[in-house]
C-alpha atoms as a PDB file:
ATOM      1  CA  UNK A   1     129.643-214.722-119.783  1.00  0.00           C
ATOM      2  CA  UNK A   2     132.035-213.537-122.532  1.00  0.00           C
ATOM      3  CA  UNK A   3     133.377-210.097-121.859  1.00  0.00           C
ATOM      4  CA  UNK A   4     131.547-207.461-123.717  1.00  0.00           C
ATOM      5  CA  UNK A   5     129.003-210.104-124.515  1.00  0.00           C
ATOM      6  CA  UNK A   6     125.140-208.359-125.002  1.00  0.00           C
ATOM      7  CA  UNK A   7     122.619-210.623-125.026  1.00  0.00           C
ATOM      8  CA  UNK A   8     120.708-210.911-128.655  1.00  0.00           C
ATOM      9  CA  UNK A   9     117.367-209.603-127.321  1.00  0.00           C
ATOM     10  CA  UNK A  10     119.163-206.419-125.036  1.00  0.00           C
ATOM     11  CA  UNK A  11     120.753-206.060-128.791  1.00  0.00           C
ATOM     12  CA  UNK A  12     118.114-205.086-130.320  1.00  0.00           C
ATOM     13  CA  UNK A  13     116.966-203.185-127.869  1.00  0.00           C
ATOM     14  CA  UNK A  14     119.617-201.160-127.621  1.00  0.00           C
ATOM     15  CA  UNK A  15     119.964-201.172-131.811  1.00  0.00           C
ATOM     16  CA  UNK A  16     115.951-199.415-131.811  1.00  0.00           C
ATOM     17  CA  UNK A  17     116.887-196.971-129.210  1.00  0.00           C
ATOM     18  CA  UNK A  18     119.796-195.950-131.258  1.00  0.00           C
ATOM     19  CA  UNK A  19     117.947-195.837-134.824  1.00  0.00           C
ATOM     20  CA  UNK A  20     115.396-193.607-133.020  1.00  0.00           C
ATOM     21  CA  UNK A  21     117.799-191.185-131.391  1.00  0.00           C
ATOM     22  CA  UNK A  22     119.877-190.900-134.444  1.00  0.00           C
ATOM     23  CA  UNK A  23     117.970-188.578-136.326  1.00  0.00           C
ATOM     24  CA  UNK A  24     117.616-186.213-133.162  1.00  0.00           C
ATOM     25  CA  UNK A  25     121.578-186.249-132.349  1.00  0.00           C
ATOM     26  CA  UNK A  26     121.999-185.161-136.637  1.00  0.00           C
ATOM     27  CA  UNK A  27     119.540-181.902-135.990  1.00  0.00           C
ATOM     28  CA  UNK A  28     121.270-181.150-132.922  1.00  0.00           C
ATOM     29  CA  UNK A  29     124.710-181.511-134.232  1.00  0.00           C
ATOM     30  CA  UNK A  30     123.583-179.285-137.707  1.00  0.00           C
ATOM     31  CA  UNK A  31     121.717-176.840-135.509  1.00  0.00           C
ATOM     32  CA  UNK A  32     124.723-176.205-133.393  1.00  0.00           C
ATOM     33  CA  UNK A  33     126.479-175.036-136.429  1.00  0.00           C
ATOM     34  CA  UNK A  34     123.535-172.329-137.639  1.00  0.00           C
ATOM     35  CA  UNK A  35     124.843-168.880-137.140  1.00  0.00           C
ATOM     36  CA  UNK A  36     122.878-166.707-135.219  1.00  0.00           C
ATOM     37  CA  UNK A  37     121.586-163.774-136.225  1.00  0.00           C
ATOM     38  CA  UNK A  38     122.726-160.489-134.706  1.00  0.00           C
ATOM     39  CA  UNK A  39     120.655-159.088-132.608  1.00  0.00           C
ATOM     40  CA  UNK A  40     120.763-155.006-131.211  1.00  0.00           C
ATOM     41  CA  UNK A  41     120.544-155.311-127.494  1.00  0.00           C
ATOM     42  CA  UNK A  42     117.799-152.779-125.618  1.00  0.00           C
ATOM     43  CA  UNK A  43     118.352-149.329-125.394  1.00  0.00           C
ATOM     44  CA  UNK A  44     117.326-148.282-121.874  1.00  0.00           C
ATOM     45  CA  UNK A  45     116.559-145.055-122.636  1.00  0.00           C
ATOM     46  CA  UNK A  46     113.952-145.737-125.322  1.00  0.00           C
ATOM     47  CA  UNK A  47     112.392-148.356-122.970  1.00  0.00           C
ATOM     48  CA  UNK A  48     112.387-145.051-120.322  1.00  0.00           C
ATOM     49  CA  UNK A  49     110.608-143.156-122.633  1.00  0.00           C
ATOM     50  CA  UNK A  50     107.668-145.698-123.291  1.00  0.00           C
ATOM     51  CA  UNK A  51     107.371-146.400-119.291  1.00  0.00           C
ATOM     52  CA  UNK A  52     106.075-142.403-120.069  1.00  0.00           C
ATOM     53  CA  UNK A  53     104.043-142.522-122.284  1.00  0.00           C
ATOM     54  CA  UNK A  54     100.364-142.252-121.121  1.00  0.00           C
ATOM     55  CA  UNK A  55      99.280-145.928-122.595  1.00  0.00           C
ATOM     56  CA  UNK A  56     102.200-147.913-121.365  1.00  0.00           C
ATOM     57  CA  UNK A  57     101.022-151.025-119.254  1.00  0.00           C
ATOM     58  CA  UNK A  58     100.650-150.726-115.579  1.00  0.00           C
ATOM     59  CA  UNK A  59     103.817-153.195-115.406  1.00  0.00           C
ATOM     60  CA  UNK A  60     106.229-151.117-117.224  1.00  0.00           C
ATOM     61  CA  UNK A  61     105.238-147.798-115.351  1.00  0.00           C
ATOM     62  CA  UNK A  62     105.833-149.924-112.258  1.00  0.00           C
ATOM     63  CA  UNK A  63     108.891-150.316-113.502  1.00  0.00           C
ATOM     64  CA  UNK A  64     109.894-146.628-113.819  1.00  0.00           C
ATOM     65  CA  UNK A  65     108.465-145.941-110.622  1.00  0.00           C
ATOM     66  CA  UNK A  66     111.226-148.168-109.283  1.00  0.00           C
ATOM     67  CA  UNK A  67     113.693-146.596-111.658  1.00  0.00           C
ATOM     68  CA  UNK A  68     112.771-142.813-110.313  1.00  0.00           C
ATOM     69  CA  UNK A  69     112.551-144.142-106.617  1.00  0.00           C
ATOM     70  CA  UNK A  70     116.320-145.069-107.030  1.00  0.00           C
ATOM     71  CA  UNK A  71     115.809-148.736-106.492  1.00  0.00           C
ATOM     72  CA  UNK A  72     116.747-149.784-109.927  1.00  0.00           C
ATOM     73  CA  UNK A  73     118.542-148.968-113.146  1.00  0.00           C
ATOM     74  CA  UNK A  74     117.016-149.528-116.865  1.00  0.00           C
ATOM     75  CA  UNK A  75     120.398-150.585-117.484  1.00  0.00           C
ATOM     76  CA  UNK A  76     120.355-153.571-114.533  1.00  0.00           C
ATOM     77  CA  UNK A  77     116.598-154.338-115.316  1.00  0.00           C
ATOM     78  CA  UNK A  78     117.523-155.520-118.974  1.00  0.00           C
ATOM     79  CA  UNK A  79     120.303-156.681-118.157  1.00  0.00           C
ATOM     80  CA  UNK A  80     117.932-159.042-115.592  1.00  0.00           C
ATOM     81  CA  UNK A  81     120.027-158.302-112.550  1.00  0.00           C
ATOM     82  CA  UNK A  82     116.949-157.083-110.553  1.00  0.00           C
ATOM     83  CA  UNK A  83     114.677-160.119-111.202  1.00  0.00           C
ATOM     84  CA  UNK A  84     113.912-160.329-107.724  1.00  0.00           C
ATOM     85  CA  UNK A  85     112.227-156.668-107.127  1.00  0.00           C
ATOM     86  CA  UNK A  86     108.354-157.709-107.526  1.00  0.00           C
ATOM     87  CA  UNK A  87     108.009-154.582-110.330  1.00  0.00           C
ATOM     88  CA  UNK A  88     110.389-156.036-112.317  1.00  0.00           C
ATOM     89  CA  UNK A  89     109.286-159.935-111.993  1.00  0.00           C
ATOM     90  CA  UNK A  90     105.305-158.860-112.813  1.00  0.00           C
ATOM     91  CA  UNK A  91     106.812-156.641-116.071  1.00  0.00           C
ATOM     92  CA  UNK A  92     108.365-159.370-117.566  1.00  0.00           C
ATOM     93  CA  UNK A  93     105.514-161.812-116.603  1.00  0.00           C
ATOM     94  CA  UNK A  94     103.256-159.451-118.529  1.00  0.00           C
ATOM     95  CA  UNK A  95     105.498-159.153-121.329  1.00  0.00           C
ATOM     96  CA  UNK A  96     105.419-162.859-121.720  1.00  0.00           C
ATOM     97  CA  UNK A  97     102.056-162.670-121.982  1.00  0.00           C
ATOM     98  CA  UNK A  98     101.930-160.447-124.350  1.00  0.00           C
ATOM     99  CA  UNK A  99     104.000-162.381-126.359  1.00  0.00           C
ATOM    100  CA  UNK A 100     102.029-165.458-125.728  1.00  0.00           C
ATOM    101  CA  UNK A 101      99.024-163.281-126.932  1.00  0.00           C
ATOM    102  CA  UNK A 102     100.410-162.037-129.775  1.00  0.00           C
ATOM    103  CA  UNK A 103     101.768-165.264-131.277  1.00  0.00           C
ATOM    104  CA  UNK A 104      98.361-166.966-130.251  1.00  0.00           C
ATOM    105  CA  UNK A 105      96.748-163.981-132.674  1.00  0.00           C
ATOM    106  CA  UNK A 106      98.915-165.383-135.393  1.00  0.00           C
ATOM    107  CA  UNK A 107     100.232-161.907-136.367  1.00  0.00           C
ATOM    108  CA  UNK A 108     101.672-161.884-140.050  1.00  0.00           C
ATOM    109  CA  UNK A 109     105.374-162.688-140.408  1.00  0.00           C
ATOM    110  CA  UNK A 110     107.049-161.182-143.160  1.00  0.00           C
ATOM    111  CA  UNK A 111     108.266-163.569-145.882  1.00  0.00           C
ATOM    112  CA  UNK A 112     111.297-165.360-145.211  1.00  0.00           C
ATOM    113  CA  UNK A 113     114.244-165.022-147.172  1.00  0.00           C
ATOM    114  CA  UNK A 114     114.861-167.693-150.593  1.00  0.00           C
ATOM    115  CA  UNK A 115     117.109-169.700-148.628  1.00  0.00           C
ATOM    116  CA  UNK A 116     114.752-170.222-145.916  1.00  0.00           C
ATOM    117  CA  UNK A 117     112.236-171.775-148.012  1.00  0.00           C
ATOM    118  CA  UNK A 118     113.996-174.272-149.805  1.00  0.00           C
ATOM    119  CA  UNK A 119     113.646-177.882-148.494  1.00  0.00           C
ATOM    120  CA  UNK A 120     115.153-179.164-146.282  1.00  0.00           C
ATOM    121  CA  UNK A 121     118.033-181.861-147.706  1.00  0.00           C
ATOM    122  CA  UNK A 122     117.834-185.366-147.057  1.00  0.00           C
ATOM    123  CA  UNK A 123     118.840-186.672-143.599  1.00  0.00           C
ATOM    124  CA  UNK A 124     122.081-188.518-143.802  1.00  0.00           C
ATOM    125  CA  UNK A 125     122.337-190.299-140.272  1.00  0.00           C
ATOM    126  CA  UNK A 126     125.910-190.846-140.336  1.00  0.00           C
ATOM    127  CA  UNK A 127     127.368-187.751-141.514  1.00  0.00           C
ATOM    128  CA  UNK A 128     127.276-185.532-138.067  1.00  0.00           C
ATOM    129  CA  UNK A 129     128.712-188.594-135.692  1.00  0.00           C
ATOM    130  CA  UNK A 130     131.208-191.722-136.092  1.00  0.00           C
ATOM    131  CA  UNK A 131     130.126-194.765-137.596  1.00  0.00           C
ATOM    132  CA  UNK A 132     131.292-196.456-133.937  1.00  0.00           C
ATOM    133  CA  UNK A 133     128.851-196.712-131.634  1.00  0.00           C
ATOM    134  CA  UNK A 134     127.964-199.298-129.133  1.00  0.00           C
ATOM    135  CA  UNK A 135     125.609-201.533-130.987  1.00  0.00           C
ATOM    136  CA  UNK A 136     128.138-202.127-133.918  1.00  0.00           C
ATOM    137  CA  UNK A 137     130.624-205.314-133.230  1.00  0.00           C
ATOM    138  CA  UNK A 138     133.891-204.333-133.582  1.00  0.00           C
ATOM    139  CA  UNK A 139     134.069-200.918-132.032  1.00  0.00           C
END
């Protein structure tokens, strides 16, 4: 057997698997380079103020009780340092139901920006990686 040598049918193969990746590996590669948006991080002391409210969920005044009992911080539960306290694990269990919920409800999404909108441009499979791969003789 020549060195290097790929049998015809293992070629092809191998040439399929390629063609079918190839428009994943483009998306990743562009959607690597999409900024993200900024994004304010909690404030622990409006979150403290909600746990008192008298229709906060059972979860998030469990939460507080932990908070008062000196057991936790605001500050360490967002920050998710105290995942393992059970108060803390059922509140964000809950809140990802909610979430869940909420999305499920389809809840109105304000219009996205122009840009946003706009089509999406043609896929140009070679543009993101090198035209040497593998399956090409000569690489």
């Amino acid at each position: 057997m020549r060195d290097g040598y790929i049998p015809p049918d293992l070629e092809a193969l191998l040439r399929r698997a390629d063609d079918a990746f190839t428009p994943f590996r483009t998306r990743l590669a562009r959607a690597r380079e999409l900024p993200l948006p900024a994004v304010e991080p909690p404030d622990p002391e409006r979150l403290r103020a909600a746990a008192r409210q008298p229709d906060a969920p059972d979860e998030l005044k469990a939460v507080d009780r932990a908070v008062c009992a000196g057991r936790a911080t605001w500050r360490d539960v967002l920050s998710g340092r105290l995942d393992h306290l059970p108060e803390v694990a059922a509140f964000y269990r809950a809140a990802g139901e909610r979430l869940v919920e909420a999305r499920d409800e389809e809840v109105p999404v304000a219009a996205a920006p122009e840009e946003a909108r706009r089509p999406a441009p043609p896929v140009d499979d070679w543009d993101d990686e090198p035209p040497q791969t593998f399956l090409r003789r000569g690489w």
